[in-house]
Every structure is written in structure tokens, then in C-alpha cells.
PDB file of N, CA and C in Angstrom:
ATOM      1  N   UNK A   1     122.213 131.417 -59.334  1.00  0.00           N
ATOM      2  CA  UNK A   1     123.045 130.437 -60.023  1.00  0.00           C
ATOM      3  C   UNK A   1     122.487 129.017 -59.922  1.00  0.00           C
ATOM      4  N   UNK A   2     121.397 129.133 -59.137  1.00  0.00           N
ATOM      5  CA  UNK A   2     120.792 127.331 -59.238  1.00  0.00           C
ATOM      6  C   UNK A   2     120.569 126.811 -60.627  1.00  0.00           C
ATOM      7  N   UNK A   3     120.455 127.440 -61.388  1.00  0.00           N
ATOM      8  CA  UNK A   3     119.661 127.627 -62.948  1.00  0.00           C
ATOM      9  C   UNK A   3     121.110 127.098 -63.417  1.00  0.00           C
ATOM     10  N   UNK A   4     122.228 126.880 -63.327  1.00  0.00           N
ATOM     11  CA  UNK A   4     123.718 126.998 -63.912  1.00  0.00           C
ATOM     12  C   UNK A   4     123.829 125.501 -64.606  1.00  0.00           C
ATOM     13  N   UNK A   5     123.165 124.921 -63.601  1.00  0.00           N
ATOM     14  CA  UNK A   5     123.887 123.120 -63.369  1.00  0.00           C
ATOM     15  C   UNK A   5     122.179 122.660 -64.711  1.00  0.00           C
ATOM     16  N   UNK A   6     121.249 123.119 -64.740  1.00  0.00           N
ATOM     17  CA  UNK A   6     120.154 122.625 -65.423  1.00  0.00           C
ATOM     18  C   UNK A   6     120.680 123.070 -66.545  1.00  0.00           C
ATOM     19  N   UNK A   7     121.507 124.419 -67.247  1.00  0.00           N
ATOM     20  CA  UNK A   7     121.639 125.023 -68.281  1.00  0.00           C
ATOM     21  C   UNK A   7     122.928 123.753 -69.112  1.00  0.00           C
ATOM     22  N   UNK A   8     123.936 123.386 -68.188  1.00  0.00           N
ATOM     23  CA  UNK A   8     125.312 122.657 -68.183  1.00  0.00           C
ATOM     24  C   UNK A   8     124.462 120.950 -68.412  1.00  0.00           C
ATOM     25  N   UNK A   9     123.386 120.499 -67.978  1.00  0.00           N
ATOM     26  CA  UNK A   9     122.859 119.158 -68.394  1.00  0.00           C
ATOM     27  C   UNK A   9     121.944 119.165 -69.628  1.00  0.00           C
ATOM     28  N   UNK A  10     121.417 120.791 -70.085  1.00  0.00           N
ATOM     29  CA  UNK A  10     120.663 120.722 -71.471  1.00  0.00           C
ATOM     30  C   UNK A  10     122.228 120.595 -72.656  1.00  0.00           C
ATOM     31  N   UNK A  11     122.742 120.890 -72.705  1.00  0.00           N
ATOM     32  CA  UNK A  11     124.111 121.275 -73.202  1.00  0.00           C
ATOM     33  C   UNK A  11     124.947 119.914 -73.507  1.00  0.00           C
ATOM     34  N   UNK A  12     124.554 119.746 -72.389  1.00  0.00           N
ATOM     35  CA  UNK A  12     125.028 118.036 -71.846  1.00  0.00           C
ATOM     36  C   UNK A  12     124.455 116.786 -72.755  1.00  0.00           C
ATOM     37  N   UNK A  13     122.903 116.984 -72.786  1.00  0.00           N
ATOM     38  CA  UNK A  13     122.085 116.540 -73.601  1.00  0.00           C
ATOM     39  C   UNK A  13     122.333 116.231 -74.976  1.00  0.00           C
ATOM     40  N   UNK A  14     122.488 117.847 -75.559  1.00  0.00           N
ATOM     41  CA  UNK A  14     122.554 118.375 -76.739  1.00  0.00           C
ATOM     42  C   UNK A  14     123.969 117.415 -77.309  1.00  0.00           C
ATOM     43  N   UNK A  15     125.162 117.936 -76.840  1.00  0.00           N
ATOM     44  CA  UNK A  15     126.467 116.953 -76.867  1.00  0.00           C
ATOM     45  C   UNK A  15     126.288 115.387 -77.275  1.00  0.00           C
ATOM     46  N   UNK A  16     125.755 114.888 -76.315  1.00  0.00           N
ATOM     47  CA  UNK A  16     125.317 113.485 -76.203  1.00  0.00           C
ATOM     48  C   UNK A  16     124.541 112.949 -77.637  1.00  0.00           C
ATOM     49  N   UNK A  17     123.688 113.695 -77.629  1.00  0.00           N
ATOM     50  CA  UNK A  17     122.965 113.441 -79.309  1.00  0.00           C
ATOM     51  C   UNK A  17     124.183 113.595 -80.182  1.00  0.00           C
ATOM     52  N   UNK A  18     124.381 114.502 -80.156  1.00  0.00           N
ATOM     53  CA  UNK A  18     125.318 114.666 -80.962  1.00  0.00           C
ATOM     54  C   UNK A  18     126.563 114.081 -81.772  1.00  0.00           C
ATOM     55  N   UNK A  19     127.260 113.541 -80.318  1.00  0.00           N
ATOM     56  CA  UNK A  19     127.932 112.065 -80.319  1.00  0.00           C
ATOM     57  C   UNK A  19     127.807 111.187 -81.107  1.00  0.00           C
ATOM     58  N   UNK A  20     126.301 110.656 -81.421  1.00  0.00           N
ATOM     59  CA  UNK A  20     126.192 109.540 -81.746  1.00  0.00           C
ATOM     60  C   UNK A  20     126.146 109.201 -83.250  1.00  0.00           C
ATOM     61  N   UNK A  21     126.063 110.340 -84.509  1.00  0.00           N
ATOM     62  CA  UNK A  21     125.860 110.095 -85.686  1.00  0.00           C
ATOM     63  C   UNK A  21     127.244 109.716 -85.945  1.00  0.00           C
ATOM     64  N   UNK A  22     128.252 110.828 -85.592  1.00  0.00           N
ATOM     65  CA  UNK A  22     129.803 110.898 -85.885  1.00  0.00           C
ATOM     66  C   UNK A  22     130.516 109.593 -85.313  1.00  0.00           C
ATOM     67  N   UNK A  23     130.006 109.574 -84.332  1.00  0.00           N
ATOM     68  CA  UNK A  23     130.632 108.077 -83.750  1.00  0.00           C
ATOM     69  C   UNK A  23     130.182 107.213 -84.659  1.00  0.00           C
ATOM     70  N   UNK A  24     128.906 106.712 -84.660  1.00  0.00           N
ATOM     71  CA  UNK A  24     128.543 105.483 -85.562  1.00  0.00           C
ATOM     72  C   UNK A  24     129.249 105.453 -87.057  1.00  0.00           C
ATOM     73  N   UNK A  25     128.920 106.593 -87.784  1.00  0.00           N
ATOM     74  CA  UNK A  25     129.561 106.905 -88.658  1.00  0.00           C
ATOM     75  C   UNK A  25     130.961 106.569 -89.284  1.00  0.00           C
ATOM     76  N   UNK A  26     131.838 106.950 -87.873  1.00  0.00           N
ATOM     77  CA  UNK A  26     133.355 106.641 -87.951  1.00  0.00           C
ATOM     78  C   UNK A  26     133.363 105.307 -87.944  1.00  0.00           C
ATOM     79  N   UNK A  27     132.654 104.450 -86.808  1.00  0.00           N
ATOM     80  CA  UNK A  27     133.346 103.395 -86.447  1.00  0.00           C
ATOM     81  C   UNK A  27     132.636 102.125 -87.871  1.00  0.00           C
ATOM     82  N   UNK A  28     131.800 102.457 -88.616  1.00  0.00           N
ATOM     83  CA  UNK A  28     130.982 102.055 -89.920  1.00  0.00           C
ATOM     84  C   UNK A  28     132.310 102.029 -91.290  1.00  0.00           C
ATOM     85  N   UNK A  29     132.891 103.454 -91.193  1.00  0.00           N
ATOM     86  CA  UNK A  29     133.962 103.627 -91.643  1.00  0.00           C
ATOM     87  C   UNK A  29     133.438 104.156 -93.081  1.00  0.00           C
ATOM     88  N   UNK A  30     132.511 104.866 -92.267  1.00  0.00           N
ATOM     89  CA  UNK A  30     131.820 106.357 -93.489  1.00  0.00           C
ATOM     90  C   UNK A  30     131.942 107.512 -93.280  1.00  0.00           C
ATOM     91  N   UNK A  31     132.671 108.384 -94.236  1.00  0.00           N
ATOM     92  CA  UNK A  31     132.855 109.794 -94.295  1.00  0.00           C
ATOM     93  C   UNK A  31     131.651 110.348 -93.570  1.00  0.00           C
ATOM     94  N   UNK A  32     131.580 111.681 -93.203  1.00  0.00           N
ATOM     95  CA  UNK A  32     130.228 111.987 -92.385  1.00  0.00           C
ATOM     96  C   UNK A  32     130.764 113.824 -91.965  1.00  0.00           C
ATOM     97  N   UNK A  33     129.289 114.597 -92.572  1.00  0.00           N
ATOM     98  CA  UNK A  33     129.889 115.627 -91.963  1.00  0.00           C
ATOM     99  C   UNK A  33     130.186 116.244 -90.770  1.00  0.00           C
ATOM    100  N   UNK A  34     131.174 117.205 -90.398  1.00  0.00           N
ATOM    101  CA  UNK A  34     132.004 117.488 -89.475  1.00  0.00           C
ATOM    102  C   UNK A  34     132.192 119.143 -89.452  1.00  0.00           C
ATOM    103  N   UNK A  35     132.542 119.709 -88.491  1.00  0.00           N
ATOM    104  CA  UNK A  35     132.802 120.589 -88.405  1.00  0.00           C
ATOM    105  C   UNK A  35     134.005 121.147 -88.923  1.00  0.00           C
ATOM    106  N   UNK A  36     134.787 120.049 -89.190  1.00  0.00           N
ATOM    107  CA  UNK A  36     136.268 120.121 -90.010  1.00  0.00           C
ATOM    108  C   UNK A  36     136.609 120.042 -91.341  1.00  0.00           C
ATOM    109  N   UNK A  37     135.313 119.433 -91.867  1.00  0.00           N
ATOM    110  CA  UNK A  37     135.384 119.580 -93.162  1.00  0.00           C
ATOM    111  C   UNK A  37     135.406 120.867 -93.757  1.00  0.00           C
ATOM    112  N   UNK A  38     135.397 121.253 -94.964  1.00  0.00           N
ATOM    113  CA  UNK A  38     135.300 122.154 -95.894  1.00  0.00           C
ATOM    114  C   UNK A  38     134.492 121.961 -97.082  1.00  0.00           C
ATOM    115  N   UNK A  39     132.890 122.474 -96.971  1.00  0.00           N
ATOM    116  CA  UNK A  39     132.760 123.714 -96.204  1.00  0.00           C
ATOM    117  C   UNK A  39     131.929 123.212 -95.221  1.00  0.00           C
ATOM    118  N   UNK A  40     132.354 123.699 -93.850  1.00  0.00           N
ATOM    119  CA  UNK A  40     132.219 123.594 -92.280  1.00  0.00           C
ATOM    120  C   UNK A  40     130.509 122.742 -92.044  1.00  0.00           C
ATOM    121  N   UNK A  41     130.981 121.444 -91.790  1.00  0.00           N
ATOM    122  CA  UNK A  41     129.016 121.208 -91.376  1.00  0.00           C
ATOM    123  C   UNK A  41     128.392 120.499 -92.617  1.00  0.00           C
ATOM    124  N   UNK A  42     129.492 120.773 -93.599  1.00  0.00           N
ATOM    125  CA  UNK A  42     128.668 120.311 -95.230  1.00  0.00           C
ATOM    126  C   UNK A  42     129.076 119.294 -95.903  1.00  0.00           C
ATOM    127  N   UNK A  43     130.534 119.658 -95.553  1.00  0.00           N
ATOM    128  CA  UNK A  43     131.748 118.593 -96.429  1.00  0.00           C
ATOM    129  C   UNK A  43     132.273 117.408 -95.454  1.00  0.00           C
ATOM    130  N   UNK A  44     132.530 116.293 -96.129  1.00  0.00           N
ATOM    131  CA  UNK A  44     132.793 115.085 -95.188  1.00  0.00           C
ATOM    132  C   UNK A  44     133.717 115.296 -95.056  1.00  0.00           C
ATOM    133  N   UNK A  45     134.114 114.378 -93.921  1.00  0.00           N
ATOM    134  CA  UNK A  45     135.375 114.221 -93.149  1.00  0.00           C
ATOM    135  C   UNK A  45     135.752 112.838 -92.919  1.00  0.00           C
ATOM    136  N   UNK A  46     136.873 112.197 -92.635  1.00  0.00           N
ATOM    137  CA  UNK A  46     136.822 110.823 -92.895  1.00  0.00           C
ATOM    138  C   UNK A  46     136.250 110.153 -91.238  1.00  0.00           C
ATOM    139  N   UNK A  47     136.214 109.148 -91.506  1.00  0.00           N
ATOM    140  CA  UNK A  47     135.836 108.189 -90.718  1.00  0.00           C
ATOM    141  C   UNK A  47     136.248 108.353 -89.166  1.00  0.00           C
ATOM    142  N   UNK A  48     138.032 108.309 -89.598  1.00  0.00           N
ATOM    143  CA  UNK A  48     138.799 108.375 -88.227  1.00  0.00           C
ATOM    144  C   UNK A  48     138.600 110.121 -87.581  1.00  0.00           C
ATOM    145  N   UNK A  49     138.309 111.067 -88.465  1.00  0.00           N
ATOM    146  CA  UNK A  49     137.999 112.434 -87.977  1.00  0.00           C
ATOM    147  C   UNK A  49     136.848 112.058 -86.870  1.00  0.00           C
ATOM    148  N   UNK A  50     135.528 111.664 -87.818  1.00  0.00           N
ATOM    149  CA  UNK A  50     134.056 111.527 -87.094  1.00  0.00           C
ATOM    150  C   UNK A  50     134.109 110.134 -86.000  1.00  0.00           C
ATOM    151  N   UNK A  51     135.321 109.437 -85.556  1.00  0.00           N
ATOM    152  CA  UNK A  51     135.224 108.814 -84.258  1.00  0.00           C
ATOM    153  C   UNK A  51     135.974 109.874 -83.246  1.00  0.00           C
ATOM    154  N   UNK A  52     137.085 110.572 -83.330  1.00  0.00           N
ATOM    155  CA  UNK A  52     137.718 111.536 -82.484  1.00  0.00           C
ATOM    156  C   UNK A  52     136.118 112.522 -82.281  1.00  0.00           C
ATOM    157  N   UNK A  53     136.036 113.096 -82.800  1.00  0.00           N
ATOM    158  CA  UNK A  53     135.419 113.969 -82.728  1.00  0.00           C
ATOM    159  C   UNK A  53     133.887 113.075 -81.704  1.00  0.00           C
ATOM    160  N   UNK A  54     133.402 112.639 -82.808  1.00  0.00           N
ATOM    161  CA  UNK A  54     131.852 111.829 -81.515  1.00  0.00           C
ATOM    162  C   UNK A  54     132.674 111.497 -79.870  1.00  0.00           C
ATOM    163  N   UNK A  55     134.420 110.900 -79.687  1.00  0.00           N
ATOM    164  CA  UNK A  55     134.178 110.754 -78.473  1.00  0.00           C
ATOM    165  C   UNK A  55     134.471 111.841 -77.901  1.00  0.00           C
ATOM    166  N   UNK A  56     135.112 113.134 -78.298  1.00  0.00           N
ATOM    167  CA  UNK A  56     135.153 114.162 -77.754  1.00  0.00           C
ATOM    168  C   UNK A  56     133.657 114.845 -77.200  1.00  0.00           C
ATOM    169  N   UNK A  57     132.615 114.777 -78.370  1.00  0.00           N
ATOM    170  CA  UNK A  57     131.618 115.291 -77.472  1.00  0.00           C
ATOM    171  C   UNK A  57     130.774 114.404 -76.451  1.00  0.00           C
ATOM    172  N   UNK A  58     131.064 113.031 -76.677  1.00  0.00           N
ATOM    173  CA  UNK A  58     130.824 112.218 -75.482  1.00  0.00           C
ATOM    174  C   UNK A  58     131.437 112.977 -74.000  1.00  0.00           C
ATOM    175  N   UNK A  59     132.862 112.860 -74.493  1.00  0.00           N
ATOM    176  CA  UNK A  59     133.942 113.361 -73.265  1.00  0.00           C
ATOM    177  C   UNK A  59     132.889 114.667 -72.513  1.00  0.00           C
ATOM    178  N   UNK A  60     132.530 115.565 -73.449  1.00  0.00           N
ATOM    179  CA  UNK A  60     132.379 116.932 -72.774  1.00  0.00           C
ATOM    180  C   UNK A  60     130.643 116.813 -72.415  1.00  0.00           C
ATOM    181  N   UNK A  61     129.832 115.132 -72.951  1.00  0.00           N
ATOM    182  CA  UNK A  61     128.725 115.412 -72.435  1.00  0.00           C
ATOM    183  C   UNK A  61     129.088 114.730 -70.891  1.00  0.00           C
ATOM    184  N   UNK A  62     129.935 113.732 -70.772  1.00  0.00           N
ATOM    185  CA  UNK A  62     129.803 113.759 -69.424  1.00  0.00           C
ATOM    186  C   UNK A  62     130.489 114.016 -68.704  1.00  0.00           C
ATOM    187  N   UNK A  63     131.429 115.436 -69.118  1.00  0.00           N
ATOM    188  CA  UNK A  63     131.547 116.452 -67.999  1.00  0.00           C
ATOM    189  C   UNK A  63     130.384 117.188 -67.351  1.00  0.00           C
ATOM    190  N   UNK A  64     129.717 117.762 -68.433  1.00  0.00           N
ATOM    191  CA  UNK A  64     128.165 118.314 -68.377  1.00  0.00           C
ATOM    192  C   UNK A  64     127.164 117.849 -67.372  1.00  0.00           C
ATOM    193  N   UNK A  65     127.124 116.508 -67.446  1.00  0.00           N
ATOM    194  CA  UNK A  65     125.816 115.658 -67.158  1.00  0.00           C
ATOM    195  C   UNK A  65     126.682 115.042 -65.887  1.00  0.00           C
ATOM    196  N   UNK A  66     127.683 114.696 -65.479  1.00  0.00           N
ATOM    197  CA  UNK A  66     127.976 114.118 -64.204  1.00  0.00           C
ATOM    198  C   UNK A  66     128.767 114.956 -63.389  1.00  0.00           C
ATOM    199  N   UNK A  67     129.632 115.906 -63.761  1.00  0.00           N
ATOM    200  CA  UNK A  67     130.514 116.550 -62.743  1.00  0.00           C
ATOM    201  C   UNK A  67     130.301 117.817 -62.636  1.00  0.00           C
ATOM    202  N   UNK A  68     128.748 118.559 -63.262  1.00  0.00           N
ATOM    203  CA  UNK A  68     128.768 119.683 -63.220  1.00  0.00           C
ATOM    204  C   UNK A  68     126.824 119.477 -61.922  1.00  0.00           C
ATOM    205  N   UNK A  69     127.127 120.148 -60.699  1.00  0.00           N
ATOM    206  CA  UNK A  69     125.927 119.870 -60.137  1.00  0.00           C
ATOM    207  C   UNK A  69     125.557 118.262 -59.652  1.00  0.00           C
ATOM    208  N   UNK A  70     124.576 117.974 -59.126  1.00  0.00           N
ATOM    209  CA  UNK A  70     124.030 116.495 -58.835  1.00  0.00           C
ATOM    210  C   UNK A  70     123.323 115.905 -59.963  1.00  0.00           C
ATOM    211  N   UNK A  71     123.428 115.564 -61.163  1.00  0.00           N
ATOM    212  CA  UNK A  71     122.132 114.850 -62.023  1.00  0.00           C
ATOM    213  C   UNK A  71     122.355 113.795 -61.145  1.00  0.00           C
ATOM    214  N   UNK A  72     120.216 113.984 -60.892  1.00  0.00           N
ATOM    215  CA  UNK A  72     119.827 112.369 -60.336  1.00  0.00           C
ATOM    216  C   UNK A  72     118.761 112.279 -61.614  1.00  0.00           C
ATOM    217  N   UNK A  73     119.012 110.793 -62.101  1.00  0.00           N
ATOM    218  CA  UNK A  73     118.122 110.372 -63.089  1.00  0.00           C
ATOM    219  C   UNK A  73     117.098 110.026 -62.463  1.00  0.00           C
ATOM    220  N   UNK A  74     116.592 109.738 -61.185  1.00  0.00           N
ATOM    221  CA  UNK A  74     115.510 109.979 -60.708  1.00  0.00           C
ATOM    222  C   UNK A  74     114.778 111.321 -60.674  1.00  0.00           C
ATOM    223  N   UNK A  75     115.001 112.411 -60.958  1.00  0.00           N
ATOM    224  CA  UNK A  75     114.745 113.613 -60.998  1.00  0.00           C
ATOM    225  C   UNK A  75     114.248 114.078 -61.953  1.00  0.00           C
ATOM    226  N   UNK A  76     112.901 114.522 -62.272  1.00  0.00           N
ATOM    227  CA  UNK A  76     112.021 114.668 -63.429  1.00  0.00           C
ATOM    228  C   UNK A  76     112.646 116.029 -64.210  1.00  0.00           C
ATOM    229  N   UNK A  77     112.989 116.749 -62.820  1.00  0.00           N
ATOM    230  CA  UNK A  77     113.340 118.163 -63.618  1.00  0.00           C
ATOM    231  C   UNK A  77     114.937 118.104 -64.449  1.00  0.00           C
ATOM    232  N   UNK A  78     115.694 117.284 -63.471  1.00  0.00           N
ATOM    233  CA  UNK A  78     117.228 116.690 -63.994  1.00  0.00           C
ATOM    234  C   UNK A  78     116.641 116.255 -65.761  1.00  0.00           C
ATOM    235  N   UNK A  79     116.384 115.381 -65.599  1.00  0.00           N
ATOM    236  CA  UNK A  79     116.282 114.532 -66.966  1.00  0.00           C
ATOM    237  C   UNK A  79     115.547 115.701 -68.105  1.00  0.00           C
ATOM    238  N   UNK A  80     114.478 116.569 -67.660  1.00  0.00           N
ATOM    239  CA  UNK A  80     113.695 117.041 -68.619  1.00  0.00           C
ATOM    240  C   UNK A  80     114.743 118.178 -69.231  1.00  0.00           C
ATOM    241  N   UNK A  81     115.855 118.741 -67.977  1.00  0.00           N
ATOM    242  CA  UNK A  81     116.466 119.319 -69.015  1.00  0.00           C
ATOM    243  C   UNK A  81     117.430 118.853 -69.670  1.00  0.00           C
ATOM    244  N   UNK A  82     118.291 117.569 -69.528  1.00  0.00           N
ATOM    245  CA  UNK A  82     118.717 116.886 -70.283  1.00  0.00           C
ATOM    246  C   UNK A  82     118.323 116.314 -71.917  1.00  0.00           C
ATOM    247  N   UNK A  83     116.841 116.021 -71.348  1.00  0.00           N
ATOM    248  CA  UNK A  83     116.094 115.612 -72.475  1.00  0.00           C
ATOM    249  C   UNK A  83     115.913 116.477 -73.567  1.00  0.00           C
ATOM    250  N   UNK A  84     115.391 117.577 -73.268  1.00  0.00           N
ATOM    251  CA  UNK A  84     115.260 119.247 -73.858  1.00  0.00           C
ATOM    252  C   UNK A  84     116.512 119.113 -74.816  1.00  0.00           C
ATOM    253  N   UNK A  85     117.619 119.032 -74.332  1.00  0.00           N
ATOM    254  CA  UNK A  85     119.096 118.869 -75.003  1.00  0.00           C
ATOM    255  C   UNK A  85     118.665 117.880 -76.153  1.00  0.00           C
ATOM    256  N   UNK A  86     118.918 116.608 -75.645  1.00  0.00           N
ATOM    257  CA  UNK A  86     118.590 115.803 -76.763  1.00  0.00           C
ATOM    258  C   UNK A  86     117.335 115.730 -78.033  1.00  0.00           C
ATOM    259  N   UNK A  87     116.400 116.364 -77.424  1.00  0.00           N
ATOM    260  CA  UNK A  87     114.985 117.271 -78.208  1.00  0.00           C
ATOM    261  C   UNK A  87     115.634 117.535 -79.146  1.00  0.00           C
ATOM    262  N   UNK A  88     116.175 118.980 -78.821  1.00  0.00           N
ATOM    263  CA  UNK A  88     116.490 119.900 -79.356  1.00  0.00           C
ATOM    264  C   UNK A  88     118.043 119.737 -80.728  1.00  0.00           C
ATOM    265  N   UNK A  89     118.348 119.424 -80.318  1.00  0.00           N
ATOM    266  CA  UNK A  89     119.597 118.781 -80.969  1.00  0.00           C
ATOM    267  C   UNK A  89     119.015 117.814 -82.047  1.00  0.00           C
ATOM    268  N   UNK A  90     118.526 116.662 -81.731  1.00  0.00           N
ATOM    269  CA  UNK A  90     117.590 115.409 -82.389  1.00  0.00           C
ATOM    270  C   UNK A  90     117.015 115.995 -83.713  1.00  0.00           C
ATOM    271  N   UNK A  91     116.269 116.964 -83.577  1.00  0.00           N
ATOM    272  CA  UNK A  91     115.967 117.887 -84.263  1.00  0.00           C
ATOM    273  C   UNK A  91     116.389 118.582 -85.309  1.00  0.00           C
ATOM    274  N   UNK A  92     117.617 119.506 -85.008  1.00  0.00           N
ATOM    275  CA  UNK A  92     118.384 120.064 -85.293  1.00  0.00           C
ATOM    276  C   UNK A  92     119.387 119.390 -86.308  1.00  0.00           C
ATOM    277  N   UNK A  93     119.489 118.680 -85.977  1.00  0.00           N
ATOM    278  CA  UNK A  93     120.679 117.486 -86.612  1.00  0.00           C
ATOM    279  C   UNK A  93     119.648 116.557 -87.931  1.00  0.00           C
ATOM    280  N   UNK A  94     118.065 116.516 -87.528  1.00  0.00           N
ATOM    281  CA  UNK A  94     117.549 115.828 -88.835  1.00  0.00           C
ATOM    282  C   UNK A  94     117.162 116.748 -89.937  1.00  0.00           C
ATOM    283  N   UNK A  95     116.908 117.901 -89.445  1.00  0.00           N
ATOM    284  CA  UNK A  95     116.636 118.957 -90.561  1.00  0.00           C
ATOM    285  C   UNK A  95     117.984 119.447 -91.178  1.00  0.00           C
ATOM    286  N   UNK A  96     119.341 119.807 -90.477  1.00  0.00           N
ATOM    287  CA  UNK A  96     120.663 119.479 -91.016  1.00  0.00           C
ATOM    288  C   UNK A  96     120.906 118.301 -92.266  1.00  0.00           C
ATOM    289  N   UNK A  97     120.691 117.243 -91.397  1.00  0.00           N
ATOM    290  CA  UNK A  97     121.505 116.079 -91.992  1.00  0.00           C
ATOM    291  C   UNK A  97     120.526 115.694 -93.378  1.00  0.00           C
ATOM    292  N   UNK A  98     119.528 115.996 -92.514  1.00  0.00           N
ATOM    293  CA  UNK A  98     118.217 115.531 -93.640  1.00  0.00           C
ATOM    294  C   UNK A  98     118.093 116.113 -95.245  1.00  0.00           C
ATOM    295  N   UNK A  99     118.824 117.341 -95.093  1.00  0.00           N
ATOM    296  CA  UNK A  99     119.179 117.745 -96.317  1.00  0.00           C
ATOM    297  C   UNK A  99     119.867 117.922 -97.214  1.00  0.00           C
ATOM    298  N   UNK A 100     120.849 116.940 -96.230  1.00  0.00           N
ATOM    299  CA  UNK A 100     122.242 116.696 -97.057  1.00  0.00           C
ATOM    300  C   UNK A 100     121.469 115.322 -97.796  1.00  0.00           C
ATOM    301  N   UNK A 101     121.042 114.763 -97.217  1.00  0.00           N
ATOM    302  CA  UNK A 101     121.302 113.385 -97.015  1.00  0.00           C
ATOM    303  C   UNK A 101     119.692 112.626 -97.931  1.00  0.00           C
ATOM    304  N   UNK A 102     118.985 113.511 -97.926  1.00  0.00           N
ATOM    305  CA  UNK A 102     117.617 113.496 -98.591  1.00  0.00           C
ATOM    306  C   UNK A 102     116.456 113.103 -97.571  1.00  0.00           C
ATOM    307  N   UNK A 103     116.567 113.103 -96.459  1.00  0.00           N
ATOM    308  CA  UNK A 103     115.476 112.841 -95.558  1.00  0.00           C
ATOM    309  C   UNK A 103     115.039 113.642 -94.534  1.00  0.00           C
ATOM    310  N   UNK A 104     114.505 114.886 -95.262  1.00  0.00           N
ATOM    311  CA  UNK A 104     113.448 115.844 -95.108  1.00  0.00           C
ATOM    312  C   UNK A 104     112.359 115.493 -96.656  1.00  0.00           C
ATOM    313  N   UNK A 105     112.342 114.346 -97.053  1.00  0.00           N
ATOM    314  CA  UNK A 105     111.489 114.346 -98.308  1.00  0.00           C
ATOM    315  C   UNK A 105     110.391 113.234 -97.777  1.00  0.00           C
ATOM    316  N   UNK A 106     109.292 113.674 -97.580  1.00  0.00           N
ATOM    317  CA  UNK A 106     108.405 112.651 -97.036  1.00  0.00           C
ATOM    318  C   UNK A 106     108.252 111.219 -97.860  1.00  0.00           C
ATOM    319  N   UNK A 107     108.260 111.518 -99.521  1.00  0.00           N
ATOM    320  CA  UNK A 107     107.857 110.325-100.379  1.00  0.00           C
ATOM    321  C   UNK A 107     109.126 109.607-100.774  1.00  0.00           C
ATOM    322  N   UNK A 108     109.964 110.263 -99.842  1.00  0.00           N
ATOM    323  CA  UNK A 108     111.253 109.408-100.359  1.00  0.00           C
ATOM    324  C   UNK A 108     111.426 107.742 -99.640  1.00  0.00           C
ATOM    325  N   UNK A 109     111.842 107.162-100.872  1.00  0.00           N
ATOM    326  CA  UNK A 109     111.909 105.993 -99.820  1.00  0.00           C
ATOM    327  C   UNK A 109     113.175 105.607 -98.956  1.00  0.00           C
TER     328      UNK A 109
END
């Protein structure tokens, strides 16, 4: 189970990225997709949806990242799997969004 608390800070990570489009989004006071919309991930949601929602996964990244195990940010292996999270997600979320949104198009301006 040592492996538990590194799995709970990639997760943690992932969350945290995550957070931040929906939050900005809301508090901009731009529709933005959501998991609540219809259809799920595709369709916007309003503003005040995508601030609840970004601080909720704030909320649950730092359950993840502070009360689950010791993260020391001095800790190469702590952070890398944190980071991994945010990688991975970062990612995930531009090839998503990017195609809603048109930026997976290299010549686009």
C-alpha cells in the first residue's frame, strides 16, 4: 500500500489542472464545457456551473495532495507524481478542448 498515497497525489494533480479552465472560465463569466452540460463534456454550461464545479475539484485536489499521505514538495518522487497528474490531464484537456475550441489546428491563428 505505499504505492496508495503516490496514486491519490497523481489524481490530485490531474484535479488541480483541471480546476483551472472551469474556474477561470466561470469567474470571466463564459459558458465553458462541463460535465453537466448536454451533451456531457461538449455542451456549455453557464458560468456560475463552471465556478462550483472548478472549486469542487480544487476542494478534492487538496484532499488528494495534502491529507492523503505526507506530500513534501521537496520530494522529487512526491512532485513527479503530482506532476504526471498535471502532464497528463494538461494534455488531455488540450486535445479535448482543442477541438471544440479550434486549437488542435497548427495554422490557426
Amino acid at each position: 500500500m505505499a504505492s496508495l498515497p503516490y496514486v491519490a497525489w497523481f489524481l490530485g494533480g490531474a484535479l488541480l489542472t483541471n480546476a483551472v479552465p472551469h474556474f477561470v472560465s466561470g469567474v470571466m463569466g463564459r459558458p465553458f464545457q462541463s460535465p453537466f452540460a448536454t451533451p456531457h463534456g461538449v455542451g456549455l454550461s453557464s458560468s456560475t456551473v463552471n465556478v462550483l464545479w472548478g472549486c469542487f475539484n480544487l476542494a478534492l485536489s487538496y484532499i488528494l495532495l495534502c491529507r492523503v499521505g505526507n506530500f513534501d514538495l521537496r520530494s522529487t518522487a512526491d512532485v513527479a507524481a503530482a506532476g504526471l497528474g498535471v502532464l497528463l490531464m494538461g494534455v488531455v484537456a488540450a486535445r479535448m478542448f482543442g477541438r471544440l475550441h479550434g486549437g488542435n489546428s497548427p495554422g490557426k491563428p
